[in-house]
Protein backbone atom coordinates (compact mmCIF):
# COMPACT_ATOMS: atom_id res chain seq x y z
CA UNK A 1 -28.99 -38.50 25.33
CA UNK A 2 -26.27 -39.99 23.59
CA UNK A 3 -22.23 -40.83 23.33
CA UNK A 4 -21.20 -38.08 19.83
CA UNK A 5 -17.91 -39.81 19.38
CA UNK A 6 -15.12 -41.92 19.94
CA UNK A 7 -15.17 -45.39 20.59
CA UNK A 8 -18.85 -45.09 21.94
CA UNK A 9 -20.48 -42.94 19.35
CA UNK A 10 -24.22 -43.46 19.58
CA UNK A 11 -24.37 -45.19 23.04
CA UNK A 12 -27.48 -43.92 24.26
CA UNK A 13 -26.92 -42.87 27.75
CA UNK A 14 -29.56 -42.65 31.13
CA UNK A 15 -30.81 -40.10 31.87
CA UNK A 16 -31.64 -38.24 34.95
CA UNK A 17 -35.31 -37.83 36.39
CA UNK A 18 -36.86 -34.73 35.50
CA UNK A 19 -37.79 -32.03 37.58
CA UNK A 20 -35.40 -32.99 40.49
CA UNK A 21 -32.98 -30.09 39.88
CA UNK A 22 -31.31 -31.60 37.02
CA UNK A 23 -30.23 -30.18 34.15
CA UNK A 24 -28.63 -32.27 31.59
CA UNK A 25 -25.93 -30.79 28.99
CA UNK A 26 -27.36 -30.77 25.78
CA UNK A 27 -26.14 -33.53 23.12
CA UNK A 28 -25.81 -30.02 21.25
CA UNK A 29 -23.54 -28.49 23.90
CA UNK A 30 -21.50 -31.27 24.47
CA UNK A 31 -20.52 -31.79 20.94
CA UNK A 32 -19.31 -28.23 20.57
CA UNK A 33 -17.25 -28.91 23.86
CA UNK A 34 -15.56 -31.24 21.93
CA UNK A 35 -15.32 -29.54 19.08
CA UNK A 36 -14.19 -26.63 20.46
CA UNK A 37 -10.83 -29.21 22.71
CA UNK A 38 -10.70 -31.14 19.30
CA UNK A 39 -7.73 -33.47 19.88
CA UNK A 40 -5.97 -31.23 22.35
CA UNK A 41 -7.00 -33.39 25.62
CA UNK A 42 -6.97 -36.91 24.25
CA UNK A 43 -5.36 -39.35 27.03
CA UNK A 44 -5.52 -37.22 29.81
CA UNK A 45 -6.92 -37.89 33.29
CA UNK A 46 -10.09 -35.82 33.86
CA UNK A 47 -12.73 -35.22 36.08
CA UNK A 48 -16.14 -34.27 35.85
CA UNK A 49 -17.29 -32.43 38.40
CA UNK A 50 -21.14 -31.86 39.10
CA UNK A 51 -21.03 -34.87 37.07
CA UNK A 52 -25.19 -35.46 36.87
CA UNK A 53 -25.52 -38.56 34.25
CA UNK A 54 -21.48 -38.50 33.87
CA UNK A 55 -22.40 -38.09 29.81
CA UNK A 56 -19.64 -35.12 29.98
CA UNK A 57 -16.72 -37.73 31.35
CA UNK A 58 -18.28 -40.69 29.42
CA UNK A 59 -17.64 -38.58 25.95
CA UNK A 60 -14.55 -37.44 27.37
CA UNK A 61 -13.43 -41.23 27.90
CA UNK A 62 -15.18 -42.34 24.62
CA UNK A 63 -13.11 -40.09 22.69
CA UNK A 64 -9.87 -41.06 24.58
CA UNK A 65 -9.18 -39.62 27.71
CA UNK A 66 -6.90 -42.11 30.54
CA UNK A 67 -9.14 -42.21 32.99
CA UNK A 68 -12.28 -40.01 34.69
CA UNK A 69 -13.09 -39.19 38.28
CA UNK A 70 -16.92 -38.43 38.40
CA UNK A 71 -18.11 -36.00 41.28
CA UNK A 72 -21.33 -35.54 42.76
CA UNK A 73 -23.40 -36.00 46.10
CA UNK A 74 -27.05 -36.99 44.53
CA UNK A 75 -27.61 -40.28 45.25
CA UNK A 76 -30.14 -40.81 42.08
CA UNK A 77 -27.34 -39.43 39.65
CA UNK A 78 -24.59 -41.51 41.31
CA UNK A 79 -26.98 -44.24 40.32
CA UNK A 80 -27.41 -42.98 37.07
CA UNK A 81 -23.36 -42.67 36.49
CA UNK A 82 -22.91 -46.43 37.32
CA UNK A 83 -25.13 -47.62 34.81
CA UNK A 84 -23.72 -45.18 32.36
CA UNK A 85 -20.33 -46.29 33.32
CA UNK A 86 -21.52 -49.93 32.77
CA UNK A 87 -23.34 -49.39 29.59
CA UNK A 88 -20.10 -47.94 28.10
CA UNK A 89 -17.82 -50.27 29.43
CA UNK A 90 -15.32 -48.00 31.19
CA UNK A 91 -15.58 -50.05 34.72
CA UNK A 92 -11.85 -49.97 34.56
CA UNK A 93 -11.00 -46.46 34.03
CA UNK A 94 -14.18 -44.34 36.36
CA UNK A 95 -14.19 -43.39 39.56
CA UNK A 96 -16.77 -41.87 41.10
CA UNK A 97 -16.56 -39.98 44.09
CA UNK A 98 -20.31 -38.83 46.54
CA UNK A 99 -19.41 -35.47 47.59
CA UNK A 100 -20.30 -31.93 47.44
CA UNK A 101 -18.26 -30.44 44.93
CA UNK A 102 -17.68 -27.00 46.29
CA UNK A 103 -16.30 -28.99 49.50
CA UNK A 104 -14.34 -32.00 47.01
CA UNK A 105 -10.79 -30.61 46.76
CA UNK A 106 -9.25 -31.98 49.44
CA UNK A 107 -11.25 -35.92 48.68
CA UNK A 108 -9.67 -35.02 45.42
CA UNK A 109 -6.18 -34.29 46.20
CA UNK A 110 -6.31 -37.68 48.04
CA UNK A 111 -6.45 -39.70 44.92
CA UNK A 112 -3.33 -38.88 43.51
CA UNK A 113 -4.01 -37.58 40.36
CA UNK A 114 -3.65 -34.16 38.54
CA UNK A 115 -6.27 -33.34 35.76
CA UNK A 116 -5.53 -32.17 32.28
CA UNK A 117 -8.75 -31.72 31.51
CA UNK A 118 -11.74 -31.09 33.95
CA UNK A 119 -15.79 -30.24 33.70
CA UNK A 120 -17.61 -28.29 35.78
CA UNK A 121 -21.45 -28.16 34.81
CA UNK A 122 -22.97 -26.64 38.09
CA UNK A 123 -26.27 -26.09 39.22
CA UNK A 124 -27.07 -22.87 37.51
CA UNK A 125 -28.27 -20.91 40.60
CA UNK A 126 -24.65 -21.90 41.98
CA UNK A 127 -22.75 -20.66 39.05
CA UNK A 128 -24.58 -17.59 38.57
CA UNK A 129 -22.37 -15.25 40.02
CA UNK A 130 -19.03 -16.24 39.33
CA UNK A 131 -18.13 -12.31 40.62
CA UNK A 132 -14.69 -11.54 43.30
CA UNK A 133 -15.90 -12.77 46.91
CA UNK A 134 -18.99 -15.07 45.52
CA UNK A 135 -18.69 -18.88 46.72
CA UNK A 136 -18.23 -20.19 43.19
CA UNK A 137 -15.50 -17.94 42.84
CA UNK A 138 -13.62 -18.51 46.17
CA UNK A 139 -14.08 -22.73 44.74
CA UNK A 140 -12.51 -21.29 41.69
CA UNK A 141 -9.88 -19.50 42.69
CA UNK A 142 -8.85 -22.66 45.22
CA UNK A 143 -8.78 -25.00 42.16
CA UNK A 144 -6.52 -22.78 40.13
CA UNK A 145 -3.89 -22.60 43.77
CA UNK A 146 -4.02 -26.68 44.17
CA UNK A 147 -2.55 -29.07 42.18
CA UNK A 148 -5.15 -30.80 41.22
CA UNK A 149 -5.22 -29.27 37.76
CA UNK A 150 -1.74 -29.62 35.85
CA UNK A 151 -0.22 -26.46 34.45
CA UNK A 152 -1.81 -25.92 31.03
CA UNK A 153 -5.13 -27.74 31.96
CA UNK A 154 -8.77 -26.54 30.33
CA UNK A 155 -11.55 -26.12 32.85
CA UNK A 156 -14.88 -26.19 31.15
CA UNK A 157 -17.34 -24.15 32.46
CA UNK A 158 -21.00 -24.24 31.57
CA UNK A 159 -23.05 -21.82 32.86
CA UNK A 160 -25.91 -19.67 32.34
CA UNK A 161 -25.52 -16.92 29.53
CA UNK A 162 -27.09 -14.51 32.71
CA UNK A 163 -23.74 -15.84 34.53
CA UNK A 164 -21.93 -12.31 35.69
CA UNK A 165 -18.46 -13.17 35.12
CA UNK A 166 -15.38 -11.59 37.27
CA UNK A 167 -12.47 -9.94 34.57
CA UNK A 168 -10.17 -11.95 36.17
CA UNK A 169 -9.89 -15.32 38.32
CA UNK A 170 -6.36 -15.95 40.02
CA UNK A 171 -4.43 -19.29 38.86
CA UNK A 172 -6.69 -19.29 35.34
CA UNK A 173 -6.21 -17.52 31.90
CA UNK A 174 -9.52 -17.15 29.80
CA UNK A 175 -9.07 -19.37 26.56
CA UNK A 176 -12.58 -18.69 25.12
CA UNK A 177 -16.33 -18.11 25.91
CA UNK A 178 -19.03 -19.28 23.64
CA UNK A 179 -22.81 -19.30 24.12
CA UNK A 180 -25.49 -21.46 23.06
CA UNK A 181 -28.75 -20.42 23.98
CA UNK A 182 -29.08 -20.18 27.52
CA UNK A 183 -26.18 -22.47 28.05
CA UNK A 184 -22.55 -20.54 28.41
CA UNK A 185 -19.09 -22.41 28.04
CA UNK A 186 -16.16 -20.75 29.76
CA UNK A 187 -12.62 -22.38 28.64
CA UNK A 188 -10.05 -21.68 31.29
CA UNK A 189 -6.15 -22.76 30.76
CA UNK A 190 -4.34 -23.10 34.20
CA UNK A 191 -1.85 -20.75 33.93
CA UNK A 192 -0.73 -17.31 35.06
């Protein structure tokens, strides 16, 4: 796994330990991710939620972004994050923040800071049913009412292609889906 551009373009990143849930995004995916924002969420403040390795913030960062608040409760990936962070050199502009995202919002809110540009990679068995009345989609529909997320802000979603998706989440527009393989990216613009 590797940094595809910016500043930090080939920094090979650590990975996470295999077969303890983990399920790393794809050097693949995360290039068309960027591909897909090209320039439009350069020096931002963003956070990367579900944040595993952090290799979705860490590209966001290498390719310009202000600053990055990494979320996640697994102690081994929080691990993994910090030496990430350190191998990149972007000390001064991560945070990382042990909690579970679903219950996050309110840690989040406490920082200060509204997102231009956020991640969320979940656990596929979480983010399968992203349908009216499913957890996910409750979490969702509370992002899009705080003010966490700045008006105009993309939420990337990856998620399995099996994902059923609800016509409509509350506080979100649908910018664009996209599949590759079994991996699904959802682009949602706060908005109404």
């Amino acid at each position: 796994m590797r940094i595809t551009g910016g500043i930090c373009k080939g920094v090979r990143l650590k990975g996470l330990p295999r077969g303890k849930g983990f399920r790393p995004t794809s050097d693949f995916v995360r290039e068309a991710i960027f591909n897909i924002l090209g320039g439009r969420k350069r020096n931002e403040e963003v956070v990367d939620l579900f944040a595993g390795s952090g290799a979705l913030g860490l590209e966001a960062l290498s390719r310009g972004a202000r600053s990055c608040v990494f979320v996640e409760k697994a102690r081994v990936a929080i691990n993994v994050i910090r030496q990430n962070i350190e191998k990149t050199g972007f000390k001064e502009k991560a945070t990382i923040v042990k909690c579970d995202v679903m219950r996050s919002l309110g840690r989040l809110e406490r920082l200060g800071k509204r997102f231009g540009l956020a991640f969320a990679d979940a656990p596929y068995k979480e983010s399968l049913e992203i349908t009216e009345g499913s957890r996910f989609y409750r979490w969702l529909v509370e992002m899009g009412e705080e003010d966490l997320l700045k008006e105009g802000a993309l939420l990337v979603l990856e998620h399995s292609r099996r994902s059923l998706f609800a016509e409509a989440i509350p506080g979100f527009v649908l910018e664009q889906r996209r599949g590759y393989g079994e991996t699904s990216l959802t682009l949602l613009r706060r908005g109404k």
